[in-house]
C-alpha atoms as a PDB file:
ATOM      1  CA  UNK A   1     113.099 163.446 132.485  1.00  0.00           C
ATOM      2  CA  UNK A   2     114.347 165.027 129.121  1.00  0.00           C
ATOM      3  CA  UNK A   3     118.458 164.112 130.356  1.00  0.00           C
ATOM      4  CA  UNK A   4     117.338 160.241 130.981  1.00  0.00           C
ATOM      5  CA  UNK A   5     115.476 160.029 127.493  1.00  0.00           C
ATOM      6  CA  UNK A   6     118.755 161.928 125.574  1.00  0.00           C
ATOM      7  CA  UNK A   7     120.734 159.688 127.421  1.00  0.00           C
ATOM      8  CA  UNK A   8     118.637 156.446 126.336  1.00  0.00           C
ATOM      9  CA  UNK A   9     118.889 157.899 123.065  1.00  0.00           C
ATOM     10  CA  UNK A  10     122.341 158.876 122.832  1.00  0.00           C
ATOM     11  CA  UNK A  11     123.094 155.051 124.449  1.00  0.00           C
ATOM     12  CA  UNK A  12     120.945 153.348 121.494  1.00  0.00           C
ATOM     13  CA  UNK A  13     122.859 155.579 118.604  1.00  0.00           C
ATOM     14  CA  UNK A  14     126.261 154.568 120.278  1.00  0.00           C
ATOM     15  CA  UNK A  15     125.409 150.648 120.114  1.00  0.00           C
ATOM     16  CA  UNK A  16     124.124 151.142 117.089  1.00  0.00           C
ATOM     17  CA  UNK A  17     127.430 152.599 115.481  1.00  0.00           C
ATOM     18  CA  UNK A  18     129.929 149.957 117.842  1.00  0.00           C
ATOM     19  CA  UNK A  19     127.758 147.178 116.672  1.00  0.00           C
ATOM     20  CA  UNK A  20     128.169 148.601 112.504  1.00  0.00           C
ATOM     21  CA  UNK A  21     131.845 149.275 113.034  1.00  0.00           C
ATOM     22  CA  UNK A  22     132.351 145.970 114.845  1.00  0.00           C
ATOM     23  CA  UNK A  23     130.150 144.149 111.952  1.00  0.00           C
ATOM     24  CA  UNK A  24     131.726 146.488 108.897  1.00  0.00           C
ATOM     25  CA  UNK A  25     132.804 142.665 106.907  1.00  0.00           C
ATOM     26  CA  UNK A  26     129.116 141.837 107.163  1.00  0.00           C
ATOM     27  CA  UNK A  27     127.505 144.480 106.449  1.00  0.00           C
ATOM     28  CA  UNK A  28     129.917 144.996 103.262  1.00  0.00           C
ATOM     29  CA  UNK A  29     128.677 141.254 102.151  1.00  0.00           C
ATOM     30  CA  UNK A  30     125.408 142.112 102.684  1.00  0.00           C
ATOM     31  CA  UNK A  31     125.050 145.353 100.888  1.00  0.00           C
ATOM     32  CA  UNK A  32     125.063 144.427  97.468  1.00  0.00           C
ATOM     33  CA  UNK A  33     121.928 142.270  98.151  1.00  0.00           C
ATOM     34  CA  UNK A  34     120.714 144.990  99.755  1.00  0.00           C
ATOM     35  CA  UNK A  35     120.925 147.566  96.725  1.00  0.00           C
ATOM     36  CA  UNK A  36     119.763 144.977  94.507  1.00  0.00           C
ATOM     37  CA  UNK A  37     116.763 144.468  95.810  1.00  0.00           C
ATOM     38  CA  UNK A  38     116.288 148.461  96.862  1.00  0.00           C
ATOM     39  CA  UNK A  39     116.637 149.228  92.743  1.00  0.00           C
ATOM     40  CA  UNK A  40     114.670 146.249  91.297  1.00  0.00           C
ATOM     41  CA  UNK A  41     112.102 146.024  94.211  1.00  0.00           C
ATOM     42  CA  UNK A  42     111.740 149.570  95.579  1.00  0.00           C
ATOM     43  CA  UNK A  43     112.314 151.677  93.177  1.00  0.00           C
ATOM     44  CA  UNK A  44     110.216 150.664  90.682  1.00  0.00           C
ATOM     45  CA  UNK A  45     107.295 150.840  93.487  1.00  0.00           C
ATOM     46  CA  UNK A  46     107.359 154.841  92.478  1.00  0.00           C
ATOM     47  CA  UNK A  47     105.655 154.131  88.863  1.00  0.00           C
ATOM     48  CA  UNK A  48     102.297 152.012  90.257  1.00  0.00           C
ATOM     49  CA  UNK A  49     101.048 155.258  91.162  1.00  0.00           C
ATOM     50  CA  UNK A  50     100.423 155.154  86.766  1.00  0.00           C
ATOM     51  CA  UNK A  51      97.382 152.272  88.120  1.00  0.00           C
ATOM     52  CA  UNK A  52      95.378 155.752  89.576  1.00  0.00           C
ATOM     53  CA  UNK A  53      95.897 157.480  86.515  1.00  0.00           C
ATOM     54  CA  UNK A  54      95.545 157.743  82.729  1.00  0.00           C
ATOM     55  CA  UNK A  55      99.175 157.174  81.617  1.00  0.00           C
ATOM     56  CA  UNK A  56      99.639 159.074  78.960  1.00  0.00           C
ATOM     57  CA  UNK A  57     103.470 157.900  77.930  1.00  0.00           C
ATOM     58  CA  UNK A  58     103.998 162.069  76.429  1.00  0.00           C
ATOM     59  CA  UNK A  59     103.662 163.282  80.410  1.00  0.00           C
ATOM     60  CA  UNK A  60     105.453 160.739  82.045  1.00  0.00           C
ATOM     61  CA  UNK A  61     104.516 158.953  84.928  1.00  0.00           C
ATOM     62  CA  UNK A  62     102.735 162.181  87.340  1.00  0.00           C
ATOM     63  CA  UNK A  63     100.969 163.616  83.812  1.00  0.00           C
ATOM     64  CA  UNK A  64      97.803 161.453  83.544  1.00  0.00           C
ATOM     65  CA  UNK A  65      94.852 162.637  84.756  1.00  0.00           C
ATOM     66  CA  UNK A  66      93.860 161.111  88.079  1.00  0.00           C
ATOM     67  CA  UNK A  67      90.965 158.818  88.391  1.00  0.00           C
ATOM     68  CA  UNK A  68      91.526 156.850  91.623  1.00  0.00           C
ATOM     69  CA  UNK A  69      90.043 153.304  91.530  1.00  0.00           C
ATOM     70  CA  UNK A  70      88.504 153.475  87.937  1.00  0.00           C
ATOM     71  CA  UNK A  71      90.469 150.534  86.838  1.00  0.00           C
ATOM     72  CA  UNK A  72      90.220 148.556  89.743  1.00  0.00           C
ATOM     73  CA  UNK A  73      86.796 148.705  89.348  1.00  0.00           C
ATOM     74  CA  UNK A  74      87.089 148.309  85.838  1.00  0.00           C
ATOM     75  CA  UNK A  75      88.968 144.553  86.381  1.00  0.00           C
ATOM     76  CA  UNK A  76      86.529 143.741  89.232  1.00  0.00           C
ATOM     77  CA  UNK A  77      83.723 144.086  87.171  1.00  0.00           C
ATOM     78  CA  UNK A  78      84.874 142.676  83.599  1.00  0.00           C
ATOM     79  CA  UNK A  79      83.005 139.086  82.740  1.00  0.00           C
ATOM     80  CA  UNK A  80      86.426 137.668  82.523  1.00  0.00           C
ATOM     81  CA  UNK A  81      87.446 138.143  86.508  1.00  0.00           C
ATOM     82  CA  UNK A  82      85.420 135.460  88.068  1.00  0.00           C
ATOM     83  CA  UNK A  83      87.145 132.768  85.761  1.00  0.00           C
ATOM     84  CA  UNK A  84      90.351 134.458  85.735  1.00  0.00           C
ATOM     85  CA  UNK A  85      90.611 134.194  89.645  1.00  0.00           C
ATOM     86  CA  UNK A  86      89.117 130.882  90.111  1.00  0.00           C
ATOM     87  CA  UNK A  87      92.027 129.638  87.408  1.00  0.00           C
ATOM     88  CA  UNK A  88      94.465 131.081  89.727  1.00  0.00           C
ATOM     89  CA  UNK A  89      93.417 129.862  93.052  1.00  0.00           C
ATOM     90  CA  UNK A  90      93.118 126.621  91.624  1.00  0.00           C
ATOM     91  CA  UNK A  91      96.434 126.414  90.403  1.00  0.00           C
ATOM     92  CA  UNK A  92      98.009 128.013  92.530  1.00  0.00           C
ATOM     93  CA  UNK A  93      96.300 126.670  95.619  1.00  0.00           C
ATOM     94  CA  UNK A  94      97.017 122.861  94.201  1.00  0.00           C
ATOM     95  CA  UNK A  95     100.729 123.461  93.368  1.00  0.00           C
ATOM     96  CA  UNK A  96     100.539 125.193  97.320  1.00  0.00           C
ATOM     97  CA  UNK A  97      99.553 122.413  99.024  1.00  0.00           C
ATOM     98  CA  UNK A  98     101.336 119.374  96.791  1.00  0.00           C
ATOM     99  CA  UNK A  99     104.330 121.349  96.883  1.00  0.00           C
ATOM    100  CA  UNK A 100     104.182 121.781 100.725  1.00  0.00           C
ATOM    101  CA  UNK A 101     104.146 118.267 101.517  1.00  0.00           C
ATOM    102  CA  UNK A 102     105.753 116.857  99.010  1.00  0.00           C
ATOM    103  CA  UNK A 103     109.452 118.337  99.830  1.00  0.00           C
ATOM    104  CA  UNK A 104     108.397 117.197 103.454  1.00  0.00           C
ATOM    105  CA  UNK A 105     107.939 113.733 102.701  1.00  0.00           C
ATOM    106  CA  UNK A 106     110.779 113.368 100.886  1.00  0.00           C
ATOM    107  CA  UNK A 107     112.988 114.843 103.060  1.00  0.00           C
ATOM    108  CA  UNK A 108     111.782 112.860 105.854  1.00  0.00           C
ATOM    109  CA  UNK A 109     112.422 109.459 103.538  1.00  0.00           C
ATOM    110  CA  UNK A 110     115.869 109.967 103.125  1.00  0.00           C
ATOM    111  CA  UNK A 111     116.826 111.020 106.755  1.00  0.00           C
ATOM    112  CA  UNK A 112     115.978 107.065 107.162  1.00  0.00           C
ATOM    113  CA  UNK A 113     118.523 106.094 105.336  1.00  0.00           C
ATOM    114  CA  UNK A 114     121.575 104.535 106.234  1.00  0.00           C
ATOM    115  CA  UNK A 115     123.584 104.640 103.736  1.00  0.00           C
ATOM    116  CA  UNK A 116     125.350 107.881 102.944  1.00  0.00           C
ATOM    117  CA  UNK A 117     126.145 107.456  99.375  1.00  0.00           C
ATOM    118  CA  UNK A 118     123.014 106.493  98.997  1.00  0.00           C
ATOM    119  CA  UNK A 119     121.735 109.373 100.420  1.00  0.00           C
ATOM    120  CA  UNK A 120     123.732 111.364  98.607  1.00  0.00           C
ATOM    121  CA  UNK A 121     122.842 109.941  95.482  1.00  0.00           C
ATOM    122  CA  UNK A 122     118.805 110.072  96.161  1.00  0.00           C
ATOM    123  CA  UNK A 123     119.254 113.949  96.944  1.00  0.00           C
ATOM    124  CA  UNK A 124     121.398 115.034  93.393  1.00  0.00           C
ATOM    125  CA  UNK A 125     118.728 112.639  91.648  1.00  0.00           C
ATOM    126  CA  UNK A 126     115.644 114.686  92.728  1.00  0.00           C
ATOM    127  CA  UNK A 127     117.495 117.808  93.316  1.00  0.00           C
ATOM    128  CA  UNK A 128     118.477 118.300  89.873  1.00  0.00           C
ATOM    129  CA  UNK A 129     115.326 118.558  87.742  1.00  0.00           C
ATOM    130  CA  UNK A 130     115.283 122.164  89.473  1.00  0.00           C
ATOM    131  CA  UNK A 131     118.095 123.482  87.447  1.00  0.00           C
ATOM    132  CA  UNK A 132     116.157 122.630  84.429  1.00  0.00           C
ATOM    133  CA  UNK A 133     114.814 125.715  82.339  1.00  0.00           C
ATOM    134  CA  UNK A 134     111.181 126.355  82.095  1.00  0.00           C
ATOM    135  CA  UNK A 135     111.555 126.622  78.132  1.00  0.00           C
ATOM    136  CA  UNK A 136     113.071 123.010  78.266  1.00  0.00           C
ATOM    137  CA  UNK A 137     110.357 121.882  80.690  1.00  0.00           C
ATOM    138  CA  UNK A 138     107.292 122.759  78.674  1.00  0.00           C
ATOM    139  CA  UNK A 139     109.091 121.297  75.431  1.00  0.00           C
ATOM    140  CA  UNK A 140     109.712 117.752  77.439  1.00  0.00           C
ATOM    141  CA  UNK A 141     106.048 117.901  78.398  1.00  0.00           C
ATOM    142  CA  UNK A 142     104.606 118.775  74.632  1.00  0.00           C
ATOM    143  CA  UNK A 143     106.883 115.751  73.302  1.00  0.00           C
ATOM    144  CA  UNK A 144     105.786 113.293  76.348  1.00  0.00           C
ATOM    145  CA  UNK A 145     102.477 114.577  75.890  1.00  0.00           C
ATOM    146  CA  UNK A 146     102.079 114.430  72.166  1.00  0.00           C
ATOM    147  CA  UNK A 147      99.713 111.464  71.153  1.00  0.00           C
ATOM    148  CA  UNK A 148     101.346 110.535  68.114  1.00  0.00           C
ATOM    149  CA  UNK A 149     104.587 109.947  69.380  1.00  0.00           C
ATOM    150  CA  UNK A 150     104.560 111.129  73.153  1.00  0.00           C
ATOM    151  CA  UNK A 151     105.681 108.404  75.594  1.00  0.00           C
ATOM    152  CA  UNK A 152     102.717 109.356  77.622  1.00  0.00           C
ATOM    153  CA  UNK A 153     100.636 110.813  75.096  1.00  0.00           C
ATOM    154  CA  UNK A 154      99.912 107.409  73.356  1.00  0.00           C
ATOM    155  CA  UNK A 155      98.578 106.040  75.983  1.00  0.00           C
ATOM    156  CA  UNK A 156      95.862 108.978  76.888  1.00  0.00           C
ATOM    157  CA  UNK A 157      94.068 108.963  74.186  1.00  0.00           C
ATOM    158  CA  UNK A 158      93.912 110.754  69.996  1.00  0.00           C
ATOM    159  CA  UNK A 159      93.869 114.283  71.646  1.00  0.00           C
ATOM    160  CA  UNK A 160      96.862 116.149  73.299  1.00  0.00           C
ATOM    161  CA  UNK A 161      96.208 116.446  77.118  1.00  0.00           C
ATOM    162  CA  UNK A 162      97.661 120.106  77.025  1.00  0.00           C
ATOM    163  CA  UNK A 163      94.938 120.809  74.627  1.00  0.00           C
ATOM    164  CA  UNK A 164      92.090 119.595  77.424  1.00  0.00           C
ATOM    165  CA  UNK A 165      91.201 122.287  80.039  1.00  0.00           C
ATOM    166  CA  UNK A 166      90.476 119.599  82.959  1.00  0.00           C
ATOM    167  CA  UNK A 167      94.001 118.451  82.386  1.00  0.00           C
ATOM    168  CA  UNK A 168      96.009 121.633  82.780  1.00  0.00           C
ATOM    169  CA  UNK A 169      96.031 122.109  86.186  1.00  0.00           C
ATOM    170  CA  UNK A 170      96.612 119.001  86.592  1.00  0.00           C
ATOM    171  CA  UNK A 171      99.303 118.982  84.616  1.00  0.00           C
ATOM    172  CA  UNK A 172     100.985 122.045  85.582  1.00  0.00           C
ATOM    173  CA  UNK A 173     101.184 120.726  89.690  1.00  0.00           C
ATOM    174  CA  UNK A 174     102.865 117.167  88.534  1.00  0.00           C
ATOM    175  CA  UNK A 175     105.659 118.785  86.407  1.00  0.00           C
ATOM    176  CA  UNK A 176     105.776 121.684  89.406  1.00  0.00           C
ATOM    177  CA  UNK A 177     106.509 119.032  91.674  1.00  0.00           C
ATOM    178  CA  UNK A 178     108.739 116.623  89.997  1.00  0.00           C
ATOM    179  CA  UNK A 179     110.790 119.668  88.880  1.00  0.00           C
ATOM    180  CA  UNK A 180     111.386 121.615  92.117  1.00  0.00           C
ATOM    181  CA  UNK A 181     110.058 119.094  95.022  1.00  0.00           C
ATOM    182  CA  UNK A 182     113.895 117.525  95.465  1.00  0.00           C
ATOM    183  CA  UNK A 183     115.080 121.302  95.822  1.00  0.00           C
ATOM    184  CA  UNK A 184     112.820 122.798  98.167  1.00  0.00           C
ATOM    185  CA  UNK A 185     113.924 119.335 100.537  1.00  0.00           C
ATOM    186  CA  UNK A 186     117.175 120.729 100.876  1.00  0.00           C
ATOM    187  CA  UNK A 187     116.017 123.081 103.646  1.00  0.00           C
ATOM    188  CA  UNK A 188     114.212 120.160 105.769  1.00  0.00           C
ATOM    189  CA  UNK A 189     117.381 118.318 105.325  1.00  0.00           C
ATOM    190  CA  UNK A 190     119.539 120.819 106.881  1.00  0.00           C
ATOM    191  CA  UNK A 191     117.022 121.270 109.577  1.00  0.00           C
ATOM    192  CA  UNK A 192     116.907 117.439 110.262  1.00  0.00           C
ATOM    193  CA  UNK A 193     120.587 116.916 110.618  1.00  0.00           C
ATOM    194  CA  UNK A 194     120.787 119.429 113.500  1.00  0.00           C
ATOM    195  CA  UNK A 195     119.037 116.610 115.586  1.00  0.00           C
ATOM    196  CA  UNK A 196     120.994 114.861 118.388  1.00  0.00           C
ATOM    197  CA  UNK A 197     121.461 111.565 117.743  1.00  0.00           C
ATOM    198  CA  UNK A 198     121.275 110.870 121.293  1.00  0.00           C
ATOM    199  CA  UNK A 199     117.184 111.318 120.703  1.00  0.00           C
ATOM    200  CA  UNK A 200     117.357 108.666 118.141  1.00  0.00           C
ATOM    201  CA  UNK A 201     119.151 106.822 120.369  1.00  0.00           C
ATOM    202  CA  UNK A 202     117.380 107.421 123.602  1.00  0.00           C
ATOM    203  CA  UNK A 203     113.912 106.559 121.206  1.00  0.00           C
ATOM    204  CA  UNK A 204     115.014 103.282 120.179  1.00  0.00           C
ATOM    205  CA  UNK A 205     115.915 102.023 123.297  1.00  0.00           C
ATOM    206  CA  UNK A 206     112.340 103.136 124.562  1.00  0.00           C
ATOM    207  CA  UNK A 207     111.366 100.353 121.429  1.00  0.00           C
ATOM    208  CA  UNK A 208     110.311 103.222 118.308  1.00  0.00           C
ATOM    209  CA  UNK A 209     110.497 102.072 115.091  1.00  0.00           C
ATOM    210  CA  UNK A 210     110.594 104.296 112.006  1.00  0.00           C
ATOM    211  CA  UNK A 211     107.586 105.774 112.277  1.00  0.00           C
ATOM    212  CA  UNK A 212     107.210 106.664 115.404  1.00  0.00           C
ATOM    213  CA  UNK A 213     110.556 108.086 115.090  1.00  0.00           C
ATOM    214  CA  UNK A 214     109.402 110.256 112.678  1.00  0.00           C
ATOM    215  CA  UNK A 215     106.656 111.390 114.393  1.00  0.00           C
ATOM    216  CA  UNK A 216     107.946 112.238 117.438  1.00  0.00           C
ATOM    217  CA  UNK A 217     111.861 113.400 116.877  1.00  0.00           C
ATOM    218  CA  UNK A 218     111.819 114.482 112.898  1.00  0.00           C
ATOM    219  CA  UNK A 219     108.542 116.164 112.945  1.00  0.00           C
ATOM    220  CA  UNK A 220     108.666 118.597 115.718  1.00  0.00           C
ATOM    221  CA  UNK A 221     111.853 119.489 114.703  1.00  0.00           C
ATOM    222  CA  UNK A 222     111.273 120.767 111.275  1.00  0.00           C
ATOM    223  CA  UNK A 223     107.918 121.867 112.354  1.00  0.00           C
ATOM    224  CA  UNK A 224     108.790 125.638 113.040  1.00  0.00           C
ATOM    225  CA  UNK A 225     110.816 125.658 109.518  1.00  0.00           C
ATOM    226  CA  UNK A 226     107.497 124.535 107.714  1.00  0.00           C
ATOM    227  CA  UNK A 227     105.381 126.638 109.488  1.00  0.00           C
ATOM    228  CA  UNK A 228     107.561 129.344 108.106  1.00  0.00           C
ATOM    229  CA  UNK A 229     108.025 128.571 104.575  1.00  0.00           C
ATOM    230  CA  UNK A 230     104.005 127.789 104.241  1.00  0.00           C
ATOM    231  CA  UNK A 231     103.907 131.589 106.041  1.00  0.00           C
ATOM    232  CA  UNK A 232     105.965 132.731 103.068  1.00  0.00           C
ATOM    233  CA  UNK A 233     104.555 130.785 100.351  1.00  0.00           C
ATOM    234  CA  UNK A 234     101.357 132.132 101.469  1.00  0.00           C
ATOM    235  CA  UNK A 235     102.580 135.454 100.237  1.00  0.00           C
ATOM    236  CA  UNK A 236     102.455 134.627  96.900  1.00  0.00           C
ATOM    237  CA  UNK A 237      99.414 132.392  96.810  1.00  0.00           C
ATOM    238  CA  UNK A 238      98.192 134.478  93.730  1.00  0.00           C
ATOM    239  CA  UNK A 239     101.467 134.623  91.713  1.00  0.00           C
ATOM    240  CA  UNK A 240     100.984 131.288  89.340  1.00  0.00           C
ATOM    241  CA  UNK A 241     104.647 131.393  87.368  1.00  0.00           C
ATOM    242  CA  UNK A 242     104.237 133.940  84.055  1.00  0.00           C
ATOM    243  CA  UNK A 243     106.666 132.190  82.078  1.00  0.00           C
ATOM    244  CA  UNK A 244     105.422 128.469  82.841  1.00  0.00           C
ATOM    245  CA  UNK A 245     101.953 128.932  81.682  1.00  0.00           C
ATOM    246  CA  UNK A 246     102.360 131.585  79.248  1.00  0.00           C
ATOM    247  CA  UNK A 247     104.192 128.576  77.457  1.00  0.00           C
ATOM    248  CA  UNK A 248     101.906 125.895  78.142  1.00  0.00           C
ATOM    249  CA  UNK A 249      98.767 127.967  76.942  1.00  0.00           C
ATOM    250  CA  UNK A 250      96.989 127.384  73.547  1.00  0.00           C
ATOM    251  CA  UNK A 251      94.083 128.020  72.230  1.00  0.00           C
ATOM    252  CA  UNK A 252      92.330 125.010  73.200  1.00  0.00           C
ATOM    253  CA  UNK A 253      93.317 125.133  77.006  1.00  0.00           C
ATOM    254  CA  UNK A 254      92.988 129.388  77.485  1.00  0.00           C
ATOM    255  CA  UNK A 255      89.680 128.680  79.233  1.00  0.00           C
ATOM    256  CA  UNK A 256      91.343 126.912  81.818  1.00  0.00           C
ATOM    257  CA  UNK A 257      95.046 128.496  81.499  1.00  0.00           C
ATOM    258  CA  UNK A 258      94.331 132.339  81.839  1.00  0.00           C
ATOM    259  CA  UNK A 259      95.586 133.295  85.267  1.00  0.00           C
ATOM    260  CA  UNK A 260      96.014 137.241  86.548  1.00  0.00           C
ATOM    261  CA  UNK A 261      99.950 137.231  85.450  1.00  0.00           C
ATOM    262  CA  UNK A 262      98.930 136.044  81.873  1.00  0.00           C
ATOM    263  CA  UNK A 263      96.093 138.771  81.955  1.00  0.00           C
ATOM    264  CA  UNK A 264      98.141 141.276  82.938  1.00  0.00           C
ATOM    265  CA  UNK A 265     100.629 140.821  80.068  1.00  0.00           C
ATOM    266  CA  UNK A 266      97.643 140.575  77.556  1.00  0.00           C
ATOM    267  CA  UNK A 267      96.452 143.856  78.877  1.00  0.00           C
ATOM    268  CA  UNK A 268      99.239 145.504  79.982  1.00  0.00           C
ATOM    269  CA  UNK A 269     101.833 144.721  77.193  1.00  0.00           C
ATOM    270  CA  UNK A 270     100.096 143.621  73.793  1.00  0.00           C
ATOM    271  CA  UNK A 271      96.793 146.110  74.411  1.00  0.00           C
ATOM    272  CA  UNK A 272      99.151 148.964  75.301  1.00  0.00           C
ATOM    273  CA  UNK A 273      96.487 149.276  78.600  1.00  0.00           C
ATOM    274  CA  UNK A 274      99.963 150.171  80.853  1.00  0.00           C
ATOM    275  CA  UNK A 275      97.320 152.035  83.620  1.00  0.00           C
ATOM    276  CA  UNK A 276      95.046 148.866  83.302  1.00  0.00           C
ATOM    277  CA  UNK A 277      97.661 146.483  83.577  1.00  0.00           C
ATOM    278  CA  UNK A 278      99.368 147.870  86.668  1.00  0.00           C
ATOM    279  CA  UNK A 279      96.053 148.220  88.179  1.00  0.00           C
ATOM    280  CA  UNK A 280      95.663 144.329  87.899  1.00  0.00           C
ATOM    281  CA  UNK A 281      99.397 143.653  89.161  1.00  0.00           C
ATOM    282  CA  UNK A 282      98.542 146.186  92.053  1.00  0.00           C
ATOM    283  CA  UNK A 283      95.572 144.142  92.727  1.00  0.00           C
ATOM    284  CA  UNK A 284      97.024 140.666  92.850  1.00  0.00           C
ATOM    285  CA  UNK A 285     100.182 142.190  94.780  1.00  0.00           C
ATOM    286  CA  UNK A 286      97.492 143.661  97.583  1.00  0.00           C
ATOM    287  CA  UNK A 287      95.130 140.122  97.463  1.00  0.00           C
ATOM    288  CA  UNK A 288      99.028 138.375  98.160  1.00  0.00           C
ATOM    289  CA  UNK A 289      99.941 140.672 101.144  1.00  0.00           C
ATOM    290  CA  UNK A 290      96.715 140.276 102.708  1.00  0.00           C
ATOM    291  CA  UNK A 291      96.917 136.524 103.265  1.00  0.00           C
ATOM    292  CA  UNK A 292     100.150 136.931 104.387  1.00  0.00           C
ATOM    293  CA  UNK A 293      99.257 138.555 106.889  1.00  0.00           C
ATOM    294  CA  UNK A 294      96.059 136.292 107.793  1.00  0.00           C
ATOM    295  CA  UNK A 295      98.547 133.555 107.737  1.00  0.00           C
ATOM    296  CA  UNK A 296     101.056 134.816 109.923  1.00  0.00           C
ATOM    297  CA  UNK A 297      98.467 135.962 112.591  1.00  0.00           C
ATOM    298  CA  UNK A 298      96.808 132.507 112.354  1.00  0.00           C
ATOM    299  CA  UNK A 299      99.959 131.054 112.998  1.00  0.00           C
ATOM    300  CA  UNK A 300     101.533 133.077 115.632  1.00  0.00           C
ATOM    301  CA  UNK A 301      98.212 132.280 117.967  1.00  0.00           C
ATOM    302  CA  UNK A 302      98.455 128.592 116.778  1.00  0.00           C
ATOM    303  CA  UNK A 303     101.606 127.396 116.932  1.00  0.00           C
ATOM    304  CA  UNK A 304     103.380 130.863 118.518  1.00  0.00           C
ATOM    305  CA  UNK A 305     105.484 130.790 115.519  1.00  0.00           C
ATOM    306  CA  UNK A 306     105.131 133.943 113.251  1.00  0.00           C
ATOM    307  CA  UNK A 307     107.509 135.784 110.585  1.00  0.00           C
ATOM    308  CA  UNK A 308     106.567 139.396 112.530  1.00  0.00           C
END
């Protein structure tokens, strides 16, 4: 019994190696990406331990005394949580949702057209807003925006709509989705031409028209890519953009604007609180795995589709 399991083992090492040697180009391509994300995403995993202790900057991060879940309990318990995490699941959960069937929608639009250049043209139009900065995105809101001389801002009344708290949310999923909706498409696109146009075919002669083409030929196709991107996006269902609403907070909309990123910088960066603030971050991070993985097992006994 111990030969046959060294020889099982010995087999999988020697397939292993013949299938690295044979794959050396790829593996060369792919390890860059691969140390990038081991020194910006693992290695910096080794200093949230600082969230169970009192980081004390003169000791490093293993000085601090240890006080487990102090600041956890500390966060869940402050008067500001409740507000701070309905803010983000509302947010959040809105640009979610818009921004998972908007992309579909579109996608599925221009599939029905004919023309090519056309179709070309529609897909640079709506793809572009994407490469757009944030920085430049908030400014062209606060100038549309502006009710003196905003284009839009005129029209809605004597006080900014960034400076209402009902509006931001509001405000933040429209600009989300005009600015990355023609981007995220791309990937439904690619997955739609793969179709054989012999289904197309064979559907018209059975009489469909455009929608029931749709229906029955373009959705089931892209069905398993959606499933998996919503699977994905569900993994950062807590992580509202920093830098988007950072910029498009004042003190009129805070209320409404303070999500756990913002928080986090408040405490973690301008109060000095570096335990407190990773303790938050740790929090979200945790909240973000675990409906992930709710998502993923939903999915895999709905639709047998699953990431893992």
């Amino acid at each position: 019994m111990g030969e046959l399991i060294q020889r099982l083992v010995d087999s999988s090492q020697s397939r292993i190696v013949h299938t690295l040697v044979k794959s050396w180009r790829l593996l060369a391509m792919a390890l860059p990406a691969m140390f990038f994300v081991g020194l910006f995403a693992y290695v910096p995993m080794y200093g949230v331990q600082i969230a169970f202790r009192e980081y004390d900057p003169l000791s490093g991060l293993t000085g601090g005394k240890f006080i487990g879940l102090q600041y956890f309990k500390q966060f869940v318990e402050s008067p500001v949580f409740w507000n701070i995490i309905t803010n983000t699941f509302r947010i959040s959960l809105g640009t979610l949702v818009l921004g998972f069937f908007a992309p579909i929608i579109l996608a599925l639009l221009i599939n029905q057209l004919g023309s090519q250049k056309v179709k070309g043209f529609v897909q640079t139009i709506t793809y572009m807003p994407h490469f757009i900065s944030t920085v430049v995105i908030v400014s062209m809101l606060n100038i549309f925006l502006d009710p003196q001389s905003g284009l839009l801002g005129k029209s809605l009344g004597a006080t900014s709509v960034l400076a209402m708290p009902n509006a931001f949310a509001p405000v933040y999923w429209i600009s989300e989705i005009w600015q990355h909706t023609g981007w995220n498409a791309i990937i439904y696109l690619a997955a739609l031409s793969s179709v054989d146009v012999s289904l197309y075919e064979a559907a018209k002669m059975d009489g469909a028209g455009r929608l029931q083409l749709i229906r029955y030929v373009d959705l089931p196709t892209i069905m398993p890519t959606c499933v998996i991107l919503l699977i994905m996006n569900m993994g950062s269902v807590l992580s509202v953009g920093f830098e988007k609403v950072w910029l498009m907070q004042n003190a009129l909309n805070l209320p409404a604007s303070e999500v756990i990123s913002t928080f986090t910088y408040r405490i973690g960066i301008q109060s000095f609180q570096f335990s407190y603030g990773t303790a938050i971050g740790l929090f979200n991070t945790m909240i973000n795995f675990v409906f992930l993985i709710i998502a993923n097992g939903i999915s895999r006994k709905v639709t047998d589709t699953s990431i893992f």
